[in-house]
PDB file of N, CA and C in Angstrom:
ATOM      1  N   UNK A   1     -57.304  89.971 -88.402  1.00  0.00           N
ATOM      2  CA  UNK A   1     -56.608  89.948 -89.663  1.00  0.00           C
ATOM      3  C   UNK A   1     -56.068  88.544 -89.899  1.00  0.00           C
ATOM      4  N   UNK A   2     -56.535  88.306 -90.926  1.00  0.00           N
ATOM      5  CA  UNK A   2     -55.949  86.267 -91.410  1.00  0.00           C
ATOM      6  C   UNK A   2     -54.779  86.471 -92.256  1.00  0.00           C
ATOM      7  N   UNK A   3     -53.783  85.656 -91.485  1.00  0.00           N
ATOM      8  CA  UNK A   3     -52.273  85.346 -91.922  1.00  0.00           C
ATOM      9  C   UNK A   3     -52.485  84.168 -92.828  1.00  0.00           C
ATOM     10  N   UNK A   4     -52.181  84.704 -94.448  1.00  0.00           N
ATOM     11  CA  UNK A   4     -52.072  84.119 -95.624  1.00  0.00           C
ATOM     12  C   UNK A   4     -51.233  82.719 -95.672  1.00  0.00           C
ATOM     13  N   UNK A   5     -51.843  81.882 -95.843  1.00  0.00           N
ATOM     14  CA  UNK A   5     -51.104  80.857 -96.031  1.00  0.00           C
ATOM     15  C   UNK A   5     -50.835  80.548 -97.374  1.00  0.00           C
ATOM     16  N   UNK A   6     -49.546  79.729 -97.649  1.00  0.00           N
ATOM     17  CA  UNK A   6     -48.664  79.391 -98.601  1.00  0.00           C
ATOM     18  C   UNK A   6     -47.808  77.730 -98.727  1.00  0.00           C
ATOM     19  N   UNK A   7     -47.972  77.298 -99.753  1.00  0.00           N
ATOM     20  CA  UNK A   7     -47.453  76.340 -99.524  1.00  0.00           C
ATOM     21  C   UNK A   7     -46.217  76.150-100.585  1.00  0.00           C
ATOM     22  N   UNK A   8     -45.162  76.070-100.088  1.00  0.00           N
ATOM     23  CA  UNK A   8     -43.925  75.809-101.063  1.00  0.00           C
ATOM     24  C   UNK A   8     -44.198  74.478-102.143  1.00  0.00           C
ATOM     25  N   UNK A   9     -44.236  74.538-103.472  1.00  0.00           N
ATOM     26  CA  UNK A   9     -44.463  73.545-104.413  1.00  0.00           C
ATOM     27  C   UNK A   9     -43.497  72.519-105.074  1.00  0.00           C
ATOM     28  N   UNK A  10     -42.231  73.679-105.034  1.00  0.00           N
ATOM     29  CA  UNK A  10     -41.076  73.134-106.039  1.00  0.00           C
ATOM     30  C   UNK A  10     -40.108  73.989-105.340  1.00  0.00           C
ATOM     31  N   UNK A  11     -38.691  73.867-105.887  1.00  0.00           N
ATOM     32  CA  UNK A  11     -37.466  75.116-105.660  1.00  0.00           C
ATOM     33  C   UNK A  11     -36.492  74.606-106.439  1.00  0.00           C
ATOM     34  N   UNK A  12     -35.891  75.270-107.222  1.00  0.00           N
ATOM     35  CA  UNK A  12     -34.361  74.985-107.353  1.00  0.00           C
ATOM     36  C   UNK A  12     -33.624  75.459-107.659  1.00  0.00           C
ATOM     37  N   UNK A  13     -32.011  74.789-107.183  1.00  0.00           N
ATOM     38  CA  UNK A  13     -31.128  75.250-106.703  1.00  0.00           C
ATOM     39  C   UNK A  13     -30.193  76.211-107.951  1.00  0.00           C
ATOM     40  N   UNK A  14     -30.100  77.329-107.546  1.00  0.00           N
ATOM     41  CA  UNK A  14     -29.734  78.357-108.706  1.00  0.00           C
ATOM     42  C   UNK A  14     -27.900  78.690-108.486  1.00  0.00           C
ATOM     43  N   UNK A  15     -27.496  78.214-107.231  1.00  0.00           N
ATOM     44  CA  UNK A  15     -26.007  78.783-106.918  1.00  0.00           C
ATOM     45  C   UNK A  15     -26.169  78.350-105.256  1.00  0.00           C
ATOM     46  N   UNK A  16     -24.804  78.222-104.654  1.00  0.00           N
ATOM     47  CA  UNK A  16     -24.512  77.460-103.365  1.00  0.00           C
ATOM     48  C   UNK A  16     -25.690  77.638-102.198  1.00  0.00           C
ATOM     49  N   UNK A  17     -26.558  78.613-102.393  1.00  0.00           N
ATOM     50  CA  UNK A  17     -26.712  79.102-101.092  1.00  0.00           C
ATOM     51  C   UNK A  17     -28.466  80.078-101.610  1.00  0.00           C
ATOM     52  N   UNK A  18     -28.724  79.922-103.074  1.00  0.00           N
ATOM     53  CA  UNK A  18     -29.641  80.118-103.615  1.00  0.00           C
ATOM     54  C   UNK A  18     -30.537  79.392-104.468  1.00  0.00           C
ATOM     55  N   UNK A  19     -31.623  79.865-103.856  1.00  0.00           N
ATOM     56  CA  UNK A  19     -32.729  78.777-104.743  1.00  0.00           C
ATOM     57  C   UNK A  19     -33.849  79.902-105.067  1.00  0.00           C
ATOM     58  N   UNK A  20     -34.937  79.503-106.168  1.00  0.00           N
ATOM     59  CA  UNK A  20     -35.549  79.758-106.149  1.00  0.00           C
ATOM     60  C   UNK A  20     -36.709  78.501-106.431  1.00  0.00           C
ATOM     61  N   UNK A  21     -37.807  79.542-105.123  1.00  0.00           N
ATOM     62  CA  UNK A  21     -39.007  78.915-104.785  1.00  0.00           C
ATOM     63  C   UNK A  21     -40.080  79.046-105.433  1.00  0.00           C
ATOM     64  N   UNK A  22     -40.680  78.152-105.879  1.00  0.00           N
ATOM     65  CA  UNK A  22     -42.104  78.380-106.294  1.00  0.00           C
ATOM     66  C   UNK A  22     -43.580  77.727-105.331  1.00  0.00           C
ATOM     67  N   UNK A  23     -44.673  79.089-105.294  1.00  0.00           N
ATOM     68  CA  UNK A  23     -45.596  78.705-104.522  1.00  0.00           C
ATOM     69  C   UNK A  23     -47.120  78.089-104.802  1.00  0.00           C
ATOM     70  N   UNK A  24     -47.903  77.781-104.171  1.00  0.00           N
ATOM     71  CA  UNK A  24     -49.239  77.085-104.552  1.00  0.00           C
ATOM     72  C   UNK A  24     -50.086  78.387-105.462  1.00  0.00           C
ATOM     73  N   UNK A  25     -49.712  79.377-105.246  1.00  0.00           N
ATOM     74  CA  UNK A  25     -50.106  80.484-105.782  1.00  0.00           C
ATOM     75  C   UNK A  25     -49.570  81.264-107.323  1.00  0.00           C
ATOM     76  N   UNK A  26     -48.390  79.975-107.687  1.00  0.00           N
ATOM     77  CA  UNK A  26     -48.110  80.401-108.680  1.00  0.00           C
ATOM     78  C   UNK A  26     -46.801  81.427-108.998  1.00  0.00           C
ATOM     79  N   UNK A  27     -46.343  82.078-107.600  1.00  0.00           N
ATOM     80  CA  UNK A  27     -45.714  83.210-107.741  1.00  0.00           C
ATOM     81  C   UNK A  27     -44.379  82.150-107.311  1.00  0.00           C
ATOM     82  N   UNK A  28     -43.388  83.491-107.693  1.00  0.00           N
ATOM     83  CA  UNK A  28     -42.140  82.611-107.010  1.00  0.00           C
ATOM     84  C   UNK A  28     -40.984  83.415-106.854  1.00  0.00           C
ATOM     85  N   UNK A  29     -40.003  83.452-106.166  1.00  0.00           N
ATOM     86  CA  UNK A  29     -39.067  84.190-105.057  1.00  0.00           C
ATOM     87  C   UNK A  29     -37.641  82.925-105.986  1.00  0.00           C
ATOM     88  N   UNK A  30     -36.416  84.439-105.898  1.00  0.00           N
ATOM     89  CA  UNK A  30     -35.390  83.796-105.624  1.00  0.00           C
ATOM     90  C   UNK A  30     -35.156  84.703-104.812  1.00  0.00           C
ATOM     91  N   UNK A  31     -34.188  83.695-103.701  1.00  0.00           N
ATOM     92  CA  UNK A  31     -33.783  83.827-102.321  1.00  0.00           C
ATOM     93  C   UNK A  31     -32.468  83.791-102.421  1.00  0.00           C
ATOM     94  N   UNK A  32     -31.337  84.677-101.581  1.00  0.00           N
ATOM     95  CA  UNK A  32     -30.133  84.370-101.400  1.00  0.00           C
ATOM     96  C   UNK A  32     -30.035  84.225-100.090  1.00  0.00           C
ATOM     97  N   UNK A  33     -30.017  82.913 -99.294  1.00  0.00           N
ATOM     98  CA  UNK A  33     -29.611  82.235 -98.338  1.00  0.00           C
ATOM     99  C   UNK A  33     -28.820  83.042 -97.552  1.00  0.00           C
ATOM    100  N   UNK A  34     -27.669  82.891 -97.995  1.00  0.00           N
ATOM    101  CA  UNK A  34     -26.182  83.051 -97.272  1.00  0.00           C
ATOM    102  C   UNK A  34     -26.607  84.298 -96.090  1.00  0.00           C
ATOM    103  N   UNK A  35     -26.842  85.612 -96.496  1.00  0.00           N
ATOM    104  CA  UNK A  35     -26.868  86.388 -95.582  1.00  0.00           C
ATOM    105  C   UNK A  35     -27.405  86.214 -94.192  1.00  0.00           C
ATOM    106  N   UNK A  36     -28.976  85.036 -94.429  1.00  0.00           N
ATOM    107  CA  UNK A  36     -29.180  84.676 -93.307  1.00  0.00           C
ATOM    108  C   UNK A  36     -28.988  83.840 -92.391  1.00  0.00           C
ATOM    109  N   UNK A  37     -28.029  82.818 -92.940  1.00  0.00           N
ATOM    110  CA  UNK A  37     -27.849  81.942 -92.090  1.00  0.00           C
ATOM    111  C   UNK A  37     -26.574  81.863 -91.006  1.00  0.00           C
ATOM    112  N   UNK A  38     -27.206  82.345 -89.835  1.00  0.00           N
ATOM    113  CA  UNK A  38     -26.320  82.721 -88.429  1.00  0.00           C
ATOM    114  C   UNK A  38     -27.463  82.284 -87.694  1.00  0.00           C
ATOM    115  N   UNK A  39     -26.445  81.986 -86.576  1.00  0.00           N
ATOM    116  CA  UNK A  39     -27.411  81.514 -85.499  1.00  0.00           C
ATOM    117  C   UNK A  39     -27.194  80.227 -85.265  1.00  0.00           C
ATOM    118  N   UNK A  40     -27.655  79.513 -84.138  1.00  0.00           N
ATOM    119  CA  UNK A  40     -27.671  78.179 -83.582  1.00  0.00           C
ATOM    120  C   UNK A  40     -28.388  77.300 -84.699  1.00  0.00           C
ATOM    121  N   UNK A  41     -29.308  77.890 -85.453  1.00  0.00           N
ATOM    122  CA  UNK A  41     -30.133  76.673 -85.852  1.00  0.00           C
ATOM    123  C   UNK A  41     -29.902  76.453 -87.157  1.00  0.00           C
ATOM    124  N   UNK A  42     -29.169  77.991 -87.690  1.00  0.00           N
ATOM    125  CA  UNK A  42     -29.121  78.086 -89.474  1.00  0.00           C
ATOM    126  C   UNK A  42     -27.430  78.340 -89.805  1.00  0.00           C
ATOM    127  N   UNK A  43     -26.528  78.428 -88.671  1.00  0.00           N
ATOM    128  CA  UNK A  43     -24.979  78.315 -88.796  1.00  0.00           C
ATOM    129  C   UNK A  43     -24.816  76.820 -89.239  1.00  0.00           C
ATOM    130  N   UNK A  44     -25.369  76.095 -89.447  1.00  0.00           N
ATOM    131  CA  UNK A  44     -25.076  74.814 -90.173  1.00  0.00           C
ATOM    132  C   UNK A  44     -25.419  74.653 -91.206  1.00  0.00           C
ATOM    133  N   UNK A  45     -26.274  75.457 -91.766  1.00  0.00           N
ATOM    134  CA  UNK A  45     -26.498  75.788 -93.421  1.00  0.00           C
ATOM    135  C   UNK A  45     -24.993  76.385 -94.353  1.00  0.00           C
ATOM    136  N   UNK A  46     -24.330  77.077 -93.588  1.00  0.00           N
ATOM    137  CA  UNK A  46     -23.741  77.757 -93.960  1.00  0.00           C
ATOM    138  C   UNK A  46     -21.971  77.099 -94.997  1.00  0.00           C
ATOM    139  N   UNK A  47     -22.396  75.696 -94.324  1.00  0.00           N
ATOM    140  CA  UNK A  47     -21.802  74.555 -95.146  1.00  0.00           C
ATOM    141  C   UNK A  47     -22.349  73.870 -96.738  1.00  0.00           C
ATOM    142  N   UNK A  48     -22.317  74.446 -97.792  1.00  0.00           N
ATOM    143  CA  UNK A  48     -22.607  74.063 -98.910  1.00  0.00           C
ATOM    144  C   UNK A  48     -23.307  73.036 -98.872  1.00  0.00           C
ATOM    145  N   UNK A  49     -22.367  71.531 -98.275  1.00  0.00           N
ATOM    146  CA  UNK A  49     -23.289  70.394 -98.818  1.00  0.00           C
ATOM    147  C   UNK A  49     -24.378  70.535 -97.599  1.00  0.00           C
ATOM    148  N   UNK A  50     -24.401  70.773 -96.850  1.00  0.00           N
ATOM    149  CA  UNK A  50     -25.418  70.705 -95.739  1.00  0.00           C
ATOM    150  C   UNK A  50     -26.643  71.908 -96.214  1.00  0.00           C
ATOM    151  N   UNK A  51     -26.056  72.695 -96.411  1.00  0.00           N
ATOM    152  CA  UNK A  51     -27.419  73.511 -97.599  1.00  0.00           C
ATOM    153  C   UNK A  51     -28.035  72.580 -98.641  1.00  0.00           C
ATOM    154  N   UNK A  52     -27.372  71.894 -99.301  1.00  0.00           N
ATOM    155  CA  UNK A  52     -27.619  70.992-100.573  1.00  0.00           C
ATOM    156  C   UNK A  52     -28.911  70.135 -99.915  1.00  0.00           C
ATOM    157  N   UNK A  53     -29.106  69.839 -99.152  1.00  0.00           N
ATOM    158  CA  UNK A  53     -29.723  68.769 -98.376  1.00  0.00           C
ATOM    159  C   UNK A  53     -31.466  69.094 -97.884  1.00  0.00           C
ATOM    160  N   UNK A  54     -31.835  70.414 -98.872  1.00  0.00           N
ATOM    161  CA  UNK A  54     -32.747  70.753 -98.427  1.00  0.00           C
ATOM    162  C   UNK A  54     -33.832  69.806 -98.759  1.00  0.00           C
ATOM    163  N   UNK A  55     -35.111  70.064 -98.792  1.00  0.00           N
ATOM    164  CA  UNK A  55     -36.325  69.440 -99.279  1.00  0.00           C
ATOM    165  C   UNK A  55     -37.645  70.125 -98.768  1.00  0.00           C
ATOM    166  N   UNK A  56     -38.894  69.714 -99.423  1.00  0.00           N
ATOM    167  CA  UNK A  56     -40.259  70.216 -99.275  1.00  0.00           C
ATOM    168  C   UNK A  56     -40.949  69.250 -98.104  1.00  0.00           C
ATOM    169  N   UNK A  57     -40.945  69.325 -97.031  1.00  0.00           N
ATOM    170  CA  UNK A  57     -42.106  69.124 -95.919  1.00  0.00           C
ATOM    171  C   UNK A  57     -43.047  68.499 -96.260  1.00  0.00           C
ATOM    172  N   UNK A  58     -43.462  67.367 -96.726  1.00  0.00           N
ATOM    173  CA  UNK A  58     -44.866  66.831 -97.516  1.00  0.00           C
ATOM    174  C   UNK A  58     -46.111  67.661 -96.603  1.00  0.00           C
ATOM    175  N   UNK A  59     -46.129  67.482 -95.181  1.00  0.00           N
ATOM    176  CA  UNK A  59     -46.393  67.712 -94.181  1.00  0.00           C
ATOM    177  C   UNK A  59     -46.726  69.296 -94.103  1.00  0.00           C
ATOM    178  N   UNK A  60     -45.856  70.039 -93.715  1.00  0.00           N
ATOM    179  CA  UNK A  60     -46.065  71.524 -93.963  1.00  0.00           C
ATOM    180  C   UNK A  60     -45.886  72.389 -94.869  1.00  0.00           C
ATOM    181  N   UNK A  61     -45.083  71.920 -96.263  1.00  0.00           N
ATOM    182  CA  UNK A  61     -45.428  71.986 -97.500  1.00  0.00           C
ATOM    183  C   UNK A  61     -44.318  73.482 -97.549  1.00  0.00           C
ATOM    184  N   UNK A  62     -43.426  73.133 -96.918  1.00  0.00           N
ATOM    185  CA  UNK A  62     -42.084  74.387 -96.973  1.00  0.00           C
ATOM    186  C   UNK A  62     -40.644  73.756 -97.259  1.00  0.00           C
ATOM    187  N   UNK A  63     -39.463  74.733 -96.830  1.00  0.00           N
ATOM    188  CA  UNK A  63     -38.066  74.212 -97.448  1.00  0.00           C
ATOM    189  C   UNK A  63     -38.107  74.036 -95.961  1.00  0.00           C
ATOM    190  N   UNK A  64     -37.231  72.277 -95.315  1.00  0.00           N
ATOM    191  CA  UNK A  64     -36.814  71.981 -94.736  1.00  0.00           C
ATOM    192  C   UNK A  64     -35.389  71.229 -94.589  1.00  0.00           C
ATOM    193  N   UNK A  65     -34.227  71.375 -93.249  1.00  0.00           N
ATOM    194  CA  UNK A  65     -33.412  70.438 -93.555  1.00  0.00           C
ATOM    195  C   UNK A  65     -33.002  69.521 -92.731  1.00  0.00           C
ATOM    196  N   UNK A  66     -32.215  68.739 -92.421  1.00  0.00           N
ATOM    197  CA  UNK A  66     -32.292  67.741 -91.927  1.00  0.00           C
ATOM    198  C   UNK A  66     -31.429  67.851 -90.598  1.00  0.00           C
ATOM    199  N   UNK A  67     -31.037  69.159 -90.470  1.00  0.00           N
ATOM    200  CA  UNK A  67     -31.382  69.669 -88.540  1.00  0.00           C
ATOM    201  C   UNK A  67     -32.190  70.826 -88.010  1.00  0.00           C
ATOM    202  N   UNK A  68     -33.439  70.198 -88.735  1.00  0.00           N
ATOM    203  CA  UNK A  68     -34.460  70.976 -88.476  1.00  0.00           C
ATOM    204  C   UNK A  68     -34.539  72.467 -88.872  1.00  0.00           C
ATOM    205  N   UNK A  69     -33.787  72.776 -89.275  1.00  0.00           N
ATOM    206  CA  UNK A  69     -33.805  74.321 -89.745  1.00  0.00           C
ATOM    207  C   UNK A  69     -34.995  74.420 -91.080  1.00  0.00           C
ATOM    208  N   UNK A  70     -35.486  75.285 -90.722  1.00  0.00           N
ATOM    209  CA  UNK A  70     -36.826  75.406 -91.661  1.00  0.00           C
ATOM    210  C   UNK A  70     -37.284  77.144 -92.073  1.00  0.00           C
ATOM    211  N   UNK A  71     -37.434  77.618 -92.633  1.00  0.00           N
ATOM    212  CA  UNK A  71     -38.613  79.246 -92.877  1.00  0.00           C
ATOM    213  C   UNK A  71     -40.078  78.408 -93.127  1.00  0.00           C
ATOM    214  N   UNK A  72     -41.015  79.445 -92.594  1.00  0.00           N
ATOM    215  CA  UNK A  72     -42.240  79.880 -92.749  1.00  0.00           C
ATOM    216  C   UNK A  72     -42.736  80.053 -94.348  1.00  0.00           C
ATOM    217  N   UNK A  73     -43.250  79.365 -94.550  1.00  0.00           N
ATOM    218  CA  UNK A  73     -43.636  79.484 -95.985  1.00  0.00           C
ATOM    219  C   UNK A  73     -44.121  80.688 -96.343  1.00  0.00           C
ATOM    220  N   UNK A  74     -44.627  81.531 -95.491  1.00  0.00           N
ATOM    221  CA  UNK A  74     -45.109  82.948 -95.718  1.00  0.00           C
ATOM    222  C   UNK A  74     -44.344  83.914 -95.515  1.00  0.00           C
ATOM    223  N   UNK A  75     -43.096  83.746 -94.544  1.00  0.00           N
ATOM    224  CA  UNK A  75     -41.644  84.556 -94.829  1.00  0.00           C
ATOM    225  C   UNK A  75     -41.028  84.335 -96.256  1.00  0.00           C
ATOM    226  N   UNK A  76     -41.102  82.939 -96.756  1.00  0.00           N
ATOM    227  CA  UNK A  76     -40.154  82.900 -97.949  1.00  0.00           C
ATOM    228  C   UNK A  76     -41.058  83.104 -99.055  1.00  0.00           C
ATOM    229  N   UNK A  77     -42.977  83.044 -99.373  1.00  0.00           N
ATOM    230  CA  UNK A  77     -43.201  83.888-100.182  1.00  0.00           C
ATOM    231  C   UNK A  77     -43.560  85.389-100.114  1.00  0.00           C
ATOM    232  N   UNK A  78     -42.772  86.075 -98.900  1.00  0.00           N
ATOM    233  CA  UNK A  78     -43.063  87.395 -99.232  1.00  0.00           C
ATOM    234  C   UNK A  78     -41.442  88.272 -98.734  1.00  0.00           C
ATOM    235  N   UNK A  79     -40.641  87.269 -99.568  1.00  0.00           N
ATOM    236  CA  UNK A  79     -39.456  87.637 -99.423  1.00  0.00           C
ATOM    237  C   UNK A  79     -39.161  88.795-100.140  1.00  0.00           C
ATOM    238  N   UNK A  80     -39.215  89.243-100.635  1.00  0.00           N
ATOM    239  CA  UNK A  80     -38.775  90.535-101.573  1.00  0.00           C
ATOM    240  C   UNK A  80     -38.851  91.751-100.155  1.00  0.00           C
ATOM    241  N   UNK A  81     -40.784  91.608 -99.302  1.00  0.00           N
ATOM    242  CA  UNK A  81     -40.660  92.364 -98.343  1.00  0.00           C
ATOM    243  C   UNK A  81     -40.036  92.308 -96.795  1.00  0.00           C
ATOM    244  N   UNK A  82     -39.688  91.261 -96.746  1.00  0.00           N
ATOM    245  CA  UNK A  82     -39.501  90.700 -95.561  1.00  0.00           C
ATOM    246  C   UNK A  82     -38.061  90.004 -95.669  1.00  0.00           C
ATOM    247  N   UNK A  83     -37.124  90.156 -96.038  1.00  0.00           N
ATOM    248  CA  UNK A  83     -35.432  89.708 -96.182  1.00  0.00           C
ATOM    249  C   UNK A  83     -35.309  90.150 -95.873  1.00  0.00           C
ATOM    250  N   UNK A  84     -35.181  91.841 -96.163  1.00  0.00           N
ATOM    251  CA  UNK A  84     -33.954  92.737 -95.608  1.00  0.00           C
ATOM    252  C   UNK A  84     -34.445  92.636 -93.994  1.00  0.00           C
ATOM    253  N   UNK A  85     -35.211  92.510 -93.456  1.00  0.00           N
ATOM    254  CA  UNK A  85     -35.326  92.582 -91.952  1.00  0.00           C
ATOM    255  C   UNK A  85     -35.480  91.006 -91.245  1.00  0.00           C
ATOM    256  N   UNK A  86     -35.026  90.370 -92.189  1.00  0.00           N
ATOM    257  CA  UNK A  86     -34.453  88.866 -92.010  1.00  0.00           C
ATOM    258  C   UNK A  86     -32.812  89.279 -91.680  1.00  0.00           C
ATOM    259  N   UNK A  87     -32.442  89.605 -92.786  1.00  0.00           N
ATOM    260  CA  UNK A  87     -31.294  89.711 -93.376  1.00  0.00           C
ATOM    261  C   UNK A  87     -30.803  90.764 -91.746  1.00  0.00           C
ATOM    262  N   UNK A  88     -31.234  91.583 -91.442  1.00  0.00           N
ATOM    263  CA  UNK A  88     -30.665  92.689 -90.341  1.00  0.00           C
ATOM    264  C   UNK A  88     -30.874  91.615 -88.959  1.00  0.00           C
ATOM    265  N   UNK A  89     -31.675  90.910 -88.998  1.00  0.00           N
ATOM    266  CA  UNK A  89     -31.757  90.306 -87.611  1.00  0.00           C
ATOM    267  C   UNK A  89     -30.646  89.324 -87.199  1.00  0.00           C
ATOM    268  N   UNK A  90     -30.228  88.605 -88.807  1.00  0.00           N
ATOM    269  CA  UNK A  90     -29.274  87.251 -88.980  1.00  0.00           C
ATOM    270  C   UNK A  90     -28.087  88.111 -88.230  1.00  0.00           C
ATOM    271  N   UNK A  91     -27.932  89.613 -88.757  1.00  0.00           N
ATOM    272  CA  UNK A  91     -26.542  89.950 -88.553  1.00  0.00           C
ATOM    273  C   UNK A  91     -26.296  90.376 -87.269  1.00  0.00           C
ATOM    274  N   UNK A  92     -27.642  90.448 -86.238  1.00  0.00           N
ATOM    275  CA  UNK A  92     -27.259  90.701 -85.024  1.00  0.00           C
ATOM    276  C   UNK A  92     -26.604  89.307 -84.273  1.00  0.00           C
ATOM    277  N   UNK A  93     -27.188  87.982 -84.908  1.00  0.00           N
ATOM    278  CA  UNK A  93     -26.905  86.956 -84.089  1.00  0.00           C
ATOM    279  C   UNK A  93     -25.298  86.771 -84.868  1.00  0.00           C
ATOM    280  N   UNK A  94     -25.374  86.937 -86.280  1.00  0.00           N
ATOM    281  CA  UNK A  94     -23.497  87.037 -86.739  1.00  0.00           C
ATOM    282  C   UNK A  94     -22.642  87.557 -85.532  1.00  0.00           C
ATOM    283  N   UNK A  95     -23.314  88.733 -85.543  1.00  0.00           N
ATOM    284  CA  UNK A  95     -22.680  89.815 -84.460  1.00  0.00           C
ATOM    285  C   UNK A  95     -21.910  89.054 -82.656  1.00  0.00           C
ATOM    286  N   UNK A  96     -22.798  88.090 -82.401  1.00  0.00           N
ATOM    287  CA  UNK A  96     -22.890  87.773 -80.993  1.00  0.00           C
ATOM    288  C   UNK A  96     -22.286  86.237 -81.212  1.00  0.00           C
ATOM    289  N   UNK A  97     -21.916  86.035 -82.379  1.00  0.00           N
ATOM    290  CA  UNK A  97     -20.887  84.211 -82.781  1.00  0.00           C
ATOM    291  C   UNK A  97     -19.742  84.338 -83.054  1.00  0.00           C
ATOM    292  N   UNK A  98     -18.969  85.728 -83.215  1.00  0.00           N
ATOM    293  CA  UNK A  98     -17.867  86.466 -83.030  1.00  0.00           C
ATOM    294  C   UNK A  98     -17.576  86.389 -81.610  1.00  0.00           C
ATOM    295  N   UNK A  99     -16.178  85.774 -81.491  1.00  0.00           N
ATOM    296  CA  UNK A  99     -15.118  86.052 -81.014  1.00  0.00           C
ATOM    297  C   UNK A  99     -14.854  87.840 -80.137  1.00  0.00           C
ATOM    298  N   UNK A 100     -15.319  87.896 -79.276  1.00  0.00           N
ATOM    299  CA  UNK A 100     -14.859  89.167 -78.487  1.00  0.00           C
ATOM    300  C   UNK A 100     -13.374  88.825 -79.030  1.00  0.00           C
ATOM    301  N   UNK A 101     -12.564  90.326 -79.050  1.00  0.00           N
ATOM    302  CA  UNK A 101     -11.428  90.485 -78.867  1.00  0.00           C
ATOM    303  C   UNK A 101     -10.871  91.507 -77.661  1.00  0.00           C
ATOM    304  N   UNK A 102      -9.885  91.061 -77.008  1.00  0.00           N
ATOM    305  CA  UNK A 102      -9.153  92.055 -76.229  1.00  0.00           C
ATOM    306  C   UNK A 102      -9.069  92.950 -76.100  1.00  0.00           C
TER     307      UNK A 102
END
């Protein structure tokens, strides 16, 4: 089975933490960020201007930022199906960047 490739064309920025993407295919996704970004690599998104800072990969032709935090161009055009189990995974690593309490 051949994994569809996609190449991010354009995006823009619609609200702090949302963009919408457009693909080589014409189609296009708005994305709300925020929920997913937890974790070591995407808890630094979670700073407005450091979100602001995104850009297109000439190279791999996706949203990249400038500590390496990146999606799969084929996660972010088949976001509609594939967020919410973005979105559930982010919140396990939310889950584990919490503070145990007593």
């Amino acid at each position: 089975m051949k994994h569809p490739l996609y190449r991010v064309t354009e995006f823009k920025r619609i609200g702090p933490f949302e963009l919408t993407v457009r693909f080589d295919d014409d189609t296009e996704q708005r994305i709300d960020f925020h929920p997913v970004l937890h974790g070591e690599l995407y808890s630094p998104l979670r700073d407005a201007a450091v979100f602001a800072q995104v850009v297109i990969d000439p190279e791999v032709h996706t949203l990249v930022w400038p500590n390496g935090a990146d999606f799969d161009p084929t996660t972010l055009h088949d976001w509609s199906d594939v967020g919410p189990r973005m979105i559930e995974m982010a919140q396990r690593w939310a889950d584990r960047e919490e503070p145990a309490h007593p």
